[in-house]
Protein backbone atom coordinates (compact mmCIF):
# COMPACT_ATOMS: atom_id res chain seq x y z
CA UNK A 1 -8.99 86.80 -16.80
CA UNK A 2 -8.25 85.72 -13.51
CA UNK A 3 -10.26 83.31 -11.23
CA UNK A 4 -12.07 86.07 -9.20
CA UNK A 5 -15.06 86.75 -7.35
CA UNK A 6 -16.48 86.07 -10.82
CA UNK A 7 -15.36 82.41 -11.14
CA UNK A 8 -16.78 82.26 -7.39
CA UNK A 9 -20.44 83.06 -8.31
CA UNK A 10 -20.32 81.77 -11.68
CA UNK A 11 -18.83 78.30 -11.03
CA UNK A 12 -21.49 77.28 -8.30
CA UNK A 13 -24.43 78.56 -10.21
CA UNK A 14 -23.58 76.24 -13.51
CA UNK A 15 -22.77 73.28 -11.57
CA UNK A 16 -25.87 73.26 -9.96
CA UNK A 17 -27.94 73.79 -13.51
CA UNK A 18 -24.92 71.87 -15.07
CA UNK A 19 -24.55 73.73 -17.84
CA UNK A 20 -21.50 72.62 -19.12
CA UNK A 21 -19.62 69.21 -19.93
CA UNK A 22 -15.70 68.60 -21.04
CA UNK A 23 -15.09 68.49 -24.33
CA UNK A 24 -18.43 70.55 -25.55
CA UNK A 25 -18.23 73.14 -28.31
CA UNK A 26 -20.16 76.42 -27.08
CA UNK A 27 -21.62 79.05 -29.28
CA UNK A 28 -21.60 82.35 -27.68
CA UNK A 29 -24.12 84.69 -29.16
CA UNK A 30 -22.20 88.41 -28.48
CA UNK A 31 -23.66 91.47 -29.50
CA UNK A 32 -20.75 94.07 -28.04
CA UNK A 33 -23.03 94.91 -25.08
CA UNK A 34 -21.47 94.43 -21.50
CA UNK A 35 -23.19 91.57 -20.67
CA UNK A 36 -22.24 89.14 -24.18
CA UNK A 37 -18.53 90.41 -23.80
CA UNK A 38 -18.51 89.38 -20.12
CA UNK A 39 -19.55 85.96 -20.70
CA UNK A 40 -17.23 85.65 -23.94
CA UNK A 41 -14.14 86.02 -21.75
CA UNK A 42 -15.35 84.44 -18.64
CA UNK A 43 -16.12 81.17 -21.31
CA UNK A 44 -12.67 81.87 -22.91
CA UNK A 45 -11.07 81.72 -19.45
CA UNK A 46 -12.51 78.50 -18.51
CA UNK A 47 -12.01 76.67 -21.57
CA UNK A 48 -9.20 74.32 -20.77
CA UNK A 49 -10.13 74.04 -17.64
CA UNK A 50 -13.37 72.40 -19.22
CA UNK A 51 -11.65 71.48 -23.08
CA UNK A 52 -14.18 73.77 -24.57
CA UNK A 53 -13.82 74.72 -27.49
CA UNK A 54 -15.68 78.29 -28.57
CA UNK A 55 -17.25 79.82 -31.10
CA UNK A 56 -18.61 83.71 -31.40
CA UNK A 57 -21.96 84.65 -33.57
CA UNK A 58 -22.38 88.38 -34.01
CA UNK A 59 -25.64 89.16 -35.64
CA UNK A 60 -26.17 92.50 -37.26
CA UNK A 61 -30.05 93.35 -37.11
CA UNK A 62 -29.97 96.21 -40.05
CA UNK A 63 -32.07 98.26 -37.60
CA UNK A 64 -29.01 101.12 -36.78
CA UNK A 65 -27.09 101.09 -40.12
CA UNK A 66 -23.78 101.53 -39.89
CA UNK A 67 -23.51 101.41 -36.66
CA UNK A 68 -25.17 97.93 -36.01
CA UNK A 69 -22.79 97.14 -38.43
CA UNK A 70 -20.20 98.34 -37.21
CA UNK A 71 -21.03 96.36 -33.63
CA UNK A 72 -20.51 93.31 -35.37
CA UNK A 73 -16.84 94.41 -36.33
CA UNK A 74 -15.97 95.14 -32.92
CA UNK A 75 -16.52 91.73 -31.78
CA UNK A 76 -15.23 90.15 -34.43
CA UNK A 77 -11.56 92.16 -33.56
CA UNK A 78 -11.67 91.21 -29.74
CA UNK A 79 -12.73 87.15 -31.51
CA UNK A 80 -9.29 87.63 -33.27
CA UNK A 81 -7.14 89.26 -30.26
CA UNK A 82 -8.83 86.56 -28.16
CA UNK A 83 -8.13 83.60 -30.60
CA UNK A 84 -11.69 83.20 -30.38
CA UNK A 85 -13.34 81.61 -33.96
CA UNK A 86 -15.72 84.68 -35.09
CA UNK A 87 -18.91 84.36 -37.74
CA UNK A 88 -20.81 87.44 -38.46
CA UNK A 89 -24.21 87.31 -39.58
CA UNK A 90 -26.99 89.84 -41.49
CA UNK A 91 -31.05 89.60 -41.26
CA UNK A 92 -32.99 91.92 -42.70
CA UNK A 93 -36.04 92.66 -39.44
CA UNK A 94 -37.51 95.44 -41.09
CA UNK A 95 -38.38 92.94 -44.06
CA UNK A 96 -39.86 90.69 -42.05
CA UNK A 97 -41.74 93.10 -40.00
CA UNK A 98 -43.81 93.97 -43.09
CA UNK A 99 -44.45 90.55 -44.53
CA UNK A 100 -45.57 88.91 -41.17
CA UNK A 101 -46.79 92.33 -39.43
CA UNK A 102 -44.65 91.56 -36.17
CA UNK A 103 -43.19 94.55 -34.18
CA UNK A 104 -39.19 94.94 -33.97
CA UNK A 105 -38.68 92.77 -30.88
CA UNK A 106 -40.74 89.76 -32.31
CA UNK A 107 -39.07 89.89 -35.58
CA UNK A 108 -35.21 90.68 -34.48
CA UNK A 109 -36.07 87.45 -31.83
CA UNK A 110 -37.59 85.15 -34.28
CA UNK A 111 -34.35 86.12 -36.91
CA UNK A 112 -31.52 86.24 -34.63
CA UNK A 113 -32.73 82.55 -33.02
CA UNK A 114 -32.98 81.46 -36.90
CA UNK A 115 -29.40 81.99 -37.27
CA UNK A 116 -28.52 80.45 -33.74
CA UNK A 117 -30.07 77.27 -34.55
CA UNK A 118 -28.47 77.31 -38.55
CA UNK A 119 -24.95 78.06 -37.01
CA UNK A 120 -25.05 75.77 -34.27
CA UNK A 121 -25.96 73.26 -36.73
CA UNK A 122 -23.18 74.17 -39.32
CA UNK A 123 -20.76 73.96 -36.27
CA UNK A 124 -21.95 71.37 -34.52
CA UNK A 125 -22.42 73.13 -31.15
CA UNK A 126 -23.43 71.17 -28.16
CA UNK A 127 -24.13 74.56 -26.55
CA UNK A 128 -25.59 78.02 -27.34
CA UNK A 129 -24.40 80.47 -24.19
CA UNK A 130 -27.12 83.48 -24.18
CA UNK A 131 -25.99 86.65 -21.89
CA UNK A 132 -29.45 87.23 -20.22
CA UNK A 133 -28.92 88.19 -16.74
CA UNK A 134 -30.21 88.78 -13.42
CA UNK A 135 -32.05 91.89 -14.18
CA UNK A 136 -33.31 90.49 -17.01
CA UNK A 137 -35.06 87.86 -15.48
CA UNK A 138 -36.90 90.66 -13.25
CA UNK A 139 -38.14 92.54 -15.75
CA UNK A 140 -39.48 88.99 -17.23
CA UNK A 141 -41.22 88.14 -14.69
CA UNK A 142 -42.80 91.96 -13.83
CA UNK A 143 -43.58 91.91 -17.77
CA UNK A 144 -45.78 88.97 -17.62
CA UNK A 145 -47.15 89.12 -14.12
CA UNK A 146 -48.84 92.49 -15.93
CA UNK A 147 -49.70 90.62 -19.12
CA UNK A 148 -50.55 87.74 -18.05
CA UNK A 149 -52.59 85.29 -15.99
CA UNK A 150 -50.95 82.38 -16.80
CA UNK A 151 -48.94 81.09 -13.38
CA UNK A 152 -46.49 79.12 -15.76
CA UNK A 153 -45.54 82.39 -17.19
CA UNK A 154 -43.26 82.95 -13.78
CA UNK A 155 -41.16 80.59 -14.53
CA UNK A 156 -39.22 83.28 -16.06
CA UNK A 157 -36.80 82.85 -18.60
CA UNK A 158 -35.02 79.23 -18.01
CA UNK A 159 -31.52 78.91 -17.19
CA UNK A 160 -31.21 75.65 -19.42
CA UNK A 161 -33.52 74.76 -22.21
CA UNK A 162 -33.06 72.37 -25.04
CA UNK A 163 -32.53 73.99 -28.84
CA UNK A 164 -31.93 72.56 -32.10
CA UNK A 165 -29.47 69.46 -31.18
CA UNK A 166 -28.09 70.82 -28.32
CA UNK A 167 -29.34 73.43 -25.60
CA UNK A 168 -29.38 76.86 -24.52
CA UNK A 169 -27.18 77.97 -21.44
CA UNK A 170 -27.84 81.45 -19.51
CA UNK A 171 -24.39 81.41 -16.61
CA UNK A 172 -25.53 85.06 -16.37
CA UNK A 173 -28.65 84.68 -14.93
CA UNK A 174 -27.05 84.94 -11.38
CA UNK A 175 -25.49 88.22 -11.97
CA UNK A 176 -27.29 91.76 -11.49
CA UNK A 177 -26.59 94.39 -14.72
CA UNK A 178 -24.48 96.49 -12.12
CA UNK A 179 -22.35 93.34 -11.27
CA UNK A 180 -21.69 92.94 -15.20
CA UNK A 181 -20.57 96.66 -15.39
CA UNK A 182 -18.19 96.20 -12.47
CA UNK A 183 -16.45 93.24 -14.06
CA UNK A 184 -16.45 94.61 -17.30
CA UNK A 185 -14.08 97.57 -15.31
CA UNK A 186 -12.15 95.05 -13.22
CA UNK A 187 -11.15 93.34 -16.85
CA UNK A 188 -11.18 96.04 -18.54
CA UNK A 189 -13.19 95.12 -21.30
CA UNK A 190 -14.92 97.96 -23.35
CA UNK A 191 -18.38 97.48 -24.47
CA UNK A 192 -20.14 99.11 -26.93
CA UNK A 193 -24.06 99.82 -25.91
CA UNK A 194 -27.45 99.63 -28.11
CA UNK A 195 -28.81 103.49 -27.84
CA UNK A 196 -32.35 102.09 -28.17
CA UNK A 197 -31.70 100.80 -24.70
CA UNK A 198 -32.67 103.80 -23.34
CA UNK A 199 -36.11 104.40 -25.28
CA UNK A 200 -39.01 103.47 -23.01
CA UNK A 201 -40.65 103.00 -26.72
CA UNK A 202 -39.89 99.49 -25.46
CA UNK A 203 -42.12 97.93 -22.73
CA UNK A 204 -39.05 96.52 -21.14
CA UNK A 205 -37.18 99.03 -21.54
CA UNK A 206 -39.57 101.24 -19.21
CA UNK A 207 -39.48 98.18 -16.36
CA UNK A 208 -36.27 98.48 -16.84
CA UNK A 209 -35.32 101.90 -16.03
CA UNK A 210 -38.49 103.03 -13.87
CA UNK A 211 -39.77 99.61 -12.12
CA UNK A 212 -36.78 97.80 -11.12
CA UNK A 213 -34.32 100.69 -9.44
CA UNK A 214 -37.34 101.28 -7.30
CA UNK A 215 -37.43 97.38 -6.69
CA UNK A 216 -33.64 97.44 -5.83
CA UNK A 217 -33.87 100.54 -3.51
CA UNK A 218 -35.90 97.99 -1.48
CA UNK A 219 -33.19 95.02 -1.87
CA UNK A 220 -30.15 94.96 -4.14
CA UNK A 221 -30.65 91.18 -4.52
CA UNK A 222 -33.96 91.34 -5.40
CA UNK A 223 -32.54 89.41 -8.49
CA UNK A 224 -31.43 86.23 -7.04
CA UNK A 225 -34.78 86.17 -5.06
CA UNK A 226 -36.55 86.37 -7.97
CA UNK A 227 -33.98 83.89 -10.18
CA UNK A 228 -34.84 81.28 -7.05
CA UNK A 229 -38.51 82.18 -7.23
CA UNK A 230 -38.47 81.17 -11.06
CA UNK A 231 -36.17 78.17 -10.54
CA UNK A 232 -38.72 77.02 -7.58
CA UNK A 233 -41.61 77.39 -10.13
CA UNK A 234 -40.28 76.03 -12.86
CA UNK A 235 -39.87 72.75 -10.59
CA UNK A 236 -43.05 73.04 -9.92
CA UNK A 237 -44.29 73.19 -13.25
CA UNK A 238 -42.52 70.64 -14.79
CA UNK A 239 -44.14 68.40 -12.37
CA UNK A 240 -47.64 69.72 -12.65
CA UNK A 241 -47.01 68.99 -16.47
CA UNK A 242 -46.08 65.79 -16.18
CA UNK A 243 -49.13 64.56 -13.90
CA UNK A 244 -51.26 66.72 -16.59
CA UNK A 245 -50.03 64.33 -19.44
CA UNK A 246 -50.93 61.70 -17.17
CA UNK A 247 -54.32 62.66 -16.62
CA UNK A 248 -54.89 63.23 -20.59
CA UNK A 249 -53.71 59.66 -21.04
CA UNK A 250 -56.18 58.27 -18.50
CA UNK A 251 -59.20 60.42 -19.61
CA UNK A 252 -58.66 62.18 -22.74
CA UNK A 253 -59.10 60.57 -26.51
CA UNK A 254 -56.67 62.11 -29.27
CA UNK A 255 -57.25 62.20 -32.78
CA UNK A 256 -56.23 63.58 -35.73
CA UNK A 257 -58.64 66.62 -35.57
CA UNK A 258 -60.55 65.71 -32.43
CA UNK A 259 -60.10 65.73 -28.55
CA UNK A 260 -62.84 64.47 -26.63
CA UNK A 261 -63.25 63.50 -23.23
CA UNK A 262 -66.18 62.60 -20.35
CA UNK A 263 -66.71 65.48 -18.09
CA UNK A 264 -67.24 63.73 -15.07
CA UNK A 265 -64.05 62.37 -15.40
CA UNK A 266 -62.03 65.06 -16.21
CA UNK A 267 -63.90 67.03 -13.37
CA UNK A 268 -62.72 64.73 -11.27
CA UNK A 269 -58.46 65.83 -11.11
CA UNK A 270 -57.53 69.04 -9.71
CA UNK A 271 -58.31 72.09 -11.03
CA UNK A 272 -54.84 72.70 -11.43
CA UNK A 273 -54.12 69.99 -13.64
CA UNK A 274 -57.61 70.52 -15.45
CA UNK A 275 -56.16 74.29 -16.44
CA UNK A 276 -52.81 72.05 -18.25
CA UNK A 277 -54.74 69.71 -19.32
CA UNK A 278 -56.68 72.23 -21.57
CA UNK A 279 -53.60 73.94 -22.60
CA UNK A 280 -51.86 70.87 -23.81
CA UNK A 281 -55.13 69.94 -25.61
CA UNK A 282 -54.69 73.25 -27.74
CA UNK A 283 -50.98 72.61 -27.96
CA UNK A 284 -52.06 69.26 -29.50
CA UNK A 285 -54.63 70.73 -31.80
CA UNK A 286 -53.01 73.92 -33.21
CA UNK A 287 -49.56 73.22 -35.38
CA UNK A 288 -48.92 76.95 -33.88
CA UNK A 289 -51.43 78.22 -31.34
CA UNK A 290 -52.95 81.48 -32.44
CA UNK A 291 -52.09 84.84 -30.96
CA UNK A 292 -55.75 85.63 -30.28
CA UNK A 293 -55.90 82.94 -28.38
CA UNK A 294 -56.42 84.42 -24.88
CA UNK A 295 -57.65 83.57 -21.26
CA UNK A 296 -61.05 84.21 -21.69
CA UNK A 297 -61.25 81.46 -24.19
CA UNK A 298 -60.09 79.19 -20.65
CA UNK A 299 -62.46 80.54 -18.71
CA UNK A 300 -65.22 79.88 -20.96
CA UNK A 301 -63.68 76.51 -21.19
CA UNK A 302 -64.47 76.29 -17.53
CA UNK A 303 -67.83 77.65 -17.60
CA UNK A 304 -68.96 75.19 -20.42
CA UNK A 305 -68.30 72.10 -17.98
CA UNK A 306 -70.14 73.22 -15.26
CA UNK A 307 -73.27 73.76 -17.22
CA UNK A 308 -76.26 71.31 -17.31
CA UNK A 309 -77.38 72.36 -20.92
CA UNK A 310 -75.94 70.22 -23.48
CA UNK A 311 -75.37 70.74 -27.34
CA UNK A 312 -73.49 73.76 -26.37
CA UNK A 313 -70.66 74.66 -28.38
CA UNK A 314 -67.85 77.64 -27.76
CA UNK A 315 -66.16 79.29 -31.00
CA UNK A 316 -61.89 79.16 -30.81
CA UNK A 317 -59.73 80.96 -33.15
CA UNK A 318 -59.24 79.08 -36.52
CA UNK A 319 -62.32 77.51 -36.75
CA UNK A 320 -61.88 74.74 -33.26
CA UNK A 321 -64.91 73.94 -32.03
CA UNK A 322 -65.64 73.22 -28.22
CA UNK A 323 -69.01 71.11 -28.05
CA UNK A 324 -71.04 70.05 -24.86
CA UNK A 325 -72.71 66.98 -25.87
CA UNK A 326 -74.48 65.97 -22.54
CA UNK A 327 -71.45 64.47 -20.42
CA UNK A 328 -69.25 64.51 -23.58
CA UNK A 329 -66.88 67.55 -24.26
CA UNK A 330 -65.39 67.92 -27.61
CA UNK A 331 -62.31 69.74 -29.23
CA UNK A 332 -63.13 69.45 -32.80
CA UNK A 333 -62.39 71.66 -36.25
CA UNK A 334 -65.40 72.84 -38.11
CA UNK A 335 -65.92 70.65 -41.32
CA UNK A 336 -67.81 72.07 -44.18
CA UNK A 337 -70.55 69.20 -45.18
CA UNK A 338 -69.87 69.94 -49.38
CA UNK A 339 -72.70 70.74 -51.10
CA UNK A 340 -73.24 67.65 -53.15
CA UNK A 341 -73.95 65.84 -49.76
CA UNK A 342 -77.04 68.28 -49.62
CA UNK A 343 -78.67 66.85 -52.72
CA UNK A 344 -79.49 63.50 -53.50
CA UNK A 345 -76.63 61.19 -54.47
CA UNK A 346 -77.42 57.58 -56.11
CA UNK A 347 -77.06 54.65 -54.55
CA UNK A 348 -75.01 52.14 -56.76
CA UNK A 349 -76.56 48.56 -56.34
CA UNK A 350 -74.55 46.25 -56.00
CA UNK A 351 -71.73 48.50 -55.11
CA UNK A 352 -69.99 50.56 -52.08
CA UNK A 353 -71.28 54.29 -51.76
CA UNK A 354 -69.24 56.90 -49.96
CA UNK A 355 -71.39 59.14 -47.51
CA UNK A 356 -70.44 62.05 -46.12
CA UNK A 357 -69.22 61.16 -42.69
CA UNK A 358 -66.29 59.05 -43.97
CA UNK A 359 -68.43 55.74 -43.46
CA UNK A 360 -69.54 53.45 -46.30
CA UNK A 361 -72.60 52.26 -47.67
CA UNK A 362 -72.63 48.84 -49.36
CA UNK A 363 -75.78 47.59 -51.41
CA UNK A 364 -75.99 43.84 -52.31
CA UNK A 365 -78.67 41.60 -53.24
CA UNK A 366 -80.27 39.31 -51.07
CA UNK A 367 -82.91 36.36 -50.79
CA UNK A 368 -84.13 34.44 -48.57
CA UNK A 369 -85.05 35.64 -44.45
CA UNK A 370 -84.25 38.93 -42.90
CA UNK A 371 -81.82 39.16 -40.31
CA UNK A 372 -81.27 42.89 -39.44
CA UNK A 373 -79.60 44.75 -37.08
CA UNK A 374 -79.21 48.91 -36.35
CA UNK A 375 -76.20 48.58 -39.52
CA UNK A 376 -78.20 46.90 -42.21
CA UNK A 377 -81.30 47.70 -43.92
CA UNK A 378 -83.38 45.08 -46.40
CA UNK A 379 -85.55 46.88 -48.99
CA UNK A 380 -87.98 44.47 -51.17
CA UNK A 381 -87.30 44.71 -54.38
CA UNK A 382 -91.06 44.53 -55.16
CA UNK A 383 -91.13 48.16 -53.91
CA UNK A 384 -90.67 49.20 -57.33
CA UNK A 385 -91.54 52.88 -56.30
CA UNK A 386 -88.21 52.94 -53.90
CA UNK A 387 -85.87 52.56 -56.51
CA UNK A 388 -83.12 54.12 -57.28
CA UNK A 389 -82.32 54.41 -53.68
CA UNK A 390 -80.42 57.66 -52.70
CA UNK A 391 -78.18 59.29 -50.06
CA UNK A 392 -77.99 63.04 -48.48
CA UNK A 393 -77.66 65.15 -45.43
CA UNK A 394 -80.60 66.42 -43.53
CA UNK A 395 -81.95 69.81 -44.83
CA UNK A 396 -84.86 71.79 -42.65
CA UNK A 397 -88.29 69.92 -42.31
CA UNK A 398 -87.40 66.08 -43.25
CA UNK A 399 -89.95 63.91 -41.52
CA UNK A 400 -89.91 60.21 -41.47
CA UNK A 401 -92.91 57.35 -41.01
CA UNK A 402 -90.65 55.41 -37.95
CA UNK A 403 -91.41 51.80 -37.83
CA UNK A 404 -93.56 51.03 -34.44
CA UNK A 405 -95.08 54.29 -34.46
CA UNK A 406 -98.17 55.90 -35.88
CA UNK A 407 -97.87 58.65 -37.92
CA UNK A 408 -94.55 61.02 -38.93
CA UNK A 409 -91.40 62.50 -36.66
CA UNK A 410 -89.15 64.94 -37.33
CA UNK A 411 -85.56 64.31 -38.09
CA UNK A 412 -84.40 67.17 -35.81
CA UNK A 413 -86.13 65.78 -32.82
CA UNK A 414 -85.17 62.28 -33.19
CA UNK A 415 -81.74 63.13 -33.03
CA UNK A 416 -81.95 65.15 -30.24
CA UNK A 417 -83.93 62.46 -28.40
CA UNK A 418 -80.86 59.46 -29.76
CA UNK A 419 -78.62 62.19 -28.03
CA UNK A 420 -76.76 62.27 -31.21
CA UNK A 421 -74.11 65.25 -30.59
CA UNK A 422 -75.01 68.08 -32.62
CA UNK A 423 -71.71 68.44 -34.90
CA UNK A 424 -72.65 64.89 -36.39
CA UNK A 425 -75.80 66.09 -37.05
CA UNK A 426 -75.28 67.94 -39.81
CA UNK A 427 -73.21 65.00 -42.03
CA UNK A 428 -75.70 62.35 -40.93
CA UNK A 429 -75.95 60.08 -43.59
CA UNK A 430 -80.00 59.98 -44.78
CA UNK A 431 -81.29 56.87 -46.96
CA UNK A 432 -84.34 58.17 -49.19
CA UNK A 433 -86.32 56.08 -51.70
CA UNK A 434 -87.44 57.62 -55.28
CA UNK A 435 -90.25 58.52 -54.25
CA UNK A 436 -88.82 60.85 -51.70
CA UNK A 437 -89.49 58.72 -48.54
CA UNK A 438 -86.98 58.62 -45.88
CA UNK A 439 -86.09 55.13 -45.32
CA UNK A 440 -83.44 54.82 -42.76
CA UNK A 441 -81.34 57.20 -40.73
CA UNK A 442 -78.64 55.02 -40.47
CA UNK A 443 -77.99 53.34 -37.32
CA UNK A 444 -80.69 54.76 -35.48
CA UNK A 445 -84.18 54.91 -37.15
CA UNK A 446 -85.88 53.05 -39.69
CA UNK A 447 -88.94 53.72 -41.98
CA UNK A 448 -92.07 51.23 -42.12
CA UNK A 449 -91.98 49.76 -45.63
CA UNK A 450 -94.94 47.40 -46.34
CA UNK A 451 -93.69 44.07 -47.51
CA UNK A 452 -96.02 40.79 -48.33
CA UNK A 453 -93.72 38.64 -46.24
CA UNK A 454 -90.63 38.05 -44.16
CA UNK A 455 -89.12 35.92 -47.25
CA UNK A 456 -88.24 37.11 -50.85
CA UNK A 457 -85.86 38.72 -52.70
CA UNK A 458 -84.24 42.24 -51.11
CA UNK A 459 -81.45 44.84 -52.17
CA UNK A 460 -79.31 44.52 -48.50
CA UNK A 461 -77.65 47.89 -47.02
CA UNK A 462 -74.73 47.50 -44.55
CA UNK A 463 -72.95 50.67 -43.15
CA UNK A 464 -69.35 50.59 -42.03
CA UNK A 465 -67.83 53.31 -40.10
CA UNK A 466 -65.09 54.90 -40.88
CA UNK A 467 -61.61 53.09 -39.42
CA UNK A 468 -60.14 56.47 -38.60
């Protein structure tokens, strides 16, 4: 291949990106379709000008039978007339399809990049070249403005990205499907084309031949507009992302299984950076984040900080929470308070009780003067009717005689008026004698126990909160 009008769009377009170094061993994923056979021999004519060294994957889909298979054989004869090293690979979509109920497209995708990242590993490949071109970026973009409301979404398909040790390159990205064809003739190289290209069973497929010809009857480089629109936004983005990660690590608390955060101060960045913010919270949360997952969950994310009623909480997929707790907002995970916590569990004495928010309880004895404080709790041991002492979760109607005050309170009220958010609620840890008296809702109220004096001998509670 000679140094054309190809070389003369292609060169420019991967400097700028710089998608290529000297010495690099590319991976070219070629299917026999124009566009992979293009960039095969454009990469094959460059590569001592840029000591490349290249490799060919041909992956056979098992959607078309013989003749998918029969695609891979093709380019493995032009690998060998081109010198080119050639590895063929099988996956089996319609297998997947019906174990993880995926259409075609998602399962050939999630397959064929499988193999990309186990070759380029087995080869050691600092590059994996990907034939998506100018067209296809269009109908990317067209796809996803119509499915979509997410502005990051126009950022298209990237030209670099990074994948598995190395990264993905797309040099074809500046080059319109009718270019391809026209120096597929020029080099004579015969391509052998996908018949499912031209069902409009496929959503892209039907951008692709009704939306964009209309687009191009308007401008034939509607492409490279739209390839500098998504270069332009990806710029963008990738800066809006990184003051978003800034903002979380000014405002935002991470966990393990929790997010939390002061509205006020979240409220008080961009609404911009507030929409990233909440996305890379659910990034952060989710190992993979669900499908069903969509924008009305954000916009009831929205909603649920401008409202003044607190102890609100929104229901995500897989069981997140999103709690209002006055001026704190919480990502959470519902826990499941087992059902031992809801009965009452002895208090060993001396010894250290578990309770069910992850704190401890430790019992000891003690003489001498009291010295409390809202983490300890001294019981006489002349309140013979107190003991055992025992732990549980609130259940409907507990009441408790509060020191200071005359007369009973409910346990539901006091927490509301402690402000205590209302997913704690619910593992509380309660401290009950034996004869069913609540003594102490630990670390905020305590009962009135009679005692003769300030001086004697006492079984001592201290509660330690978890370290986690």
């Amino acid at each position: 291949m000679s140094r054309s009008t190809l070389y003369d769009k292609l060169a420019p377009f991967m400097r700028r990106h710089q998608l290529l170094y000297k010495d690099a061993t590319v991976l070219v994923g070629v299917s026999g379709g124009a566009d992979s056979l293009l960039l095969l021999h454009y990469l094959v004519s460059v590569q001592d000008l840029w000591r490349l060294k290249v490799i060919a994957v041909s992956i056979d889909h098992g959607l078309r039978g013989k003749e998918s298979a029969e695609d891979v054989q093709y380019v493995e004869r032009i690998c060998d007339n081109l010198g080119v090293p050639f590895i063929g690979k099988q996956v089996d979509v319609n297998r997947r399809k019906e174990i993880h109920k995926e259409g075609t497209q998602i399962a050939a995708r999630i397959l064929r990049y499988q193999v990309f990242e186990e070759v380029m590993e087995e080869t050691g490949s600092d590059f994996l070249a990907l034939a998506h071109h100018g067209d296809d970026q269009v109908e990317t973009v067209l796809m996803r403005m119509v499915r979509q409301s997410n502005p990051a979404a126009l950022t298209g398909i990237p030209v670099k990205r990074k994948f598995a040790k190395g990264h993905i390159i797309r040099p074809l990205l500046c080059l319109s499907k009718d270019e391809i064809y026209r120096y597929c003739r020029e080099f004579h190289i015969v391509p052998r084309e996908d018949p499912s290209n031209k069902s409009i069973a496929y959503t892209r497929n039907f951008f692709r031949l009704h939306v964009l010809p209309l687009l191009k009857q308007q401008d034939h480089q509607v492409h490279l507009h739209v390839q500098e629109m998504t270069e332009r936004m990806t710029e963008d983005e990738e800066f809006l992302q990184a003051q978003s990660k800034s903002m979380l690590q000014e405002v935002v608390t991470c966990n393990k299984d929790t997010v939390f955060f002061n509205i006020d101060a979240f409220r008080v960045y961009p609404i911009a950076l507030q929409r990233r913010a909440f996305h890379l919270i659910l990034n952060y949360l989710y190992k993979e984040v669900p499908p069903d997952l969509s924008s009305q969950h954000e916009k009831d994310f929205f909603s649920l900080l401008g409202r003044d009623k607190s102890n609100v909480t929104l229901d995500f997929p897989k069981s997140l929470k999103v709690t209002k707790n006055y001026q704190e907002l919480r990502f959470h995970f519902l826990s499941q308070v087992k059902k031992e916590w809801r009965v009452h569990q002895f208090i060993k004495v001396p010894g250290v009780t578990s309770l069910p928010n992850g704190a401890t309880l430790t019992a000891t004895y003690a003489s001498g003067a009291i010295h409390e404080d809202s983490d300890t709790l001294h019981i006489p041991t002349e309140c013979e009717s107190l003991f055992p002492l025992s732990t549980r979760v609130r259940i409907q109607g507990d009441r408790m005689k509060v020191r200071g005050l005359n007369g009973h309170k409910k346990v539901k009220d006091i927490f509301i008026d402690e402000k205590v958010p209302a997913y704690q609620r619910d593992s509380w840890p309660l401290i009950f004698g034996a004869d069913g008296s609540l003594l102490w809702i630990v670390g905020l109220k305590k009962a009135e126990i009679e005692r003769k004096s300030s001086v004697g001998k006492y079984i001592a509670l201290t509660y330690t909160e978890s370290s986690e």
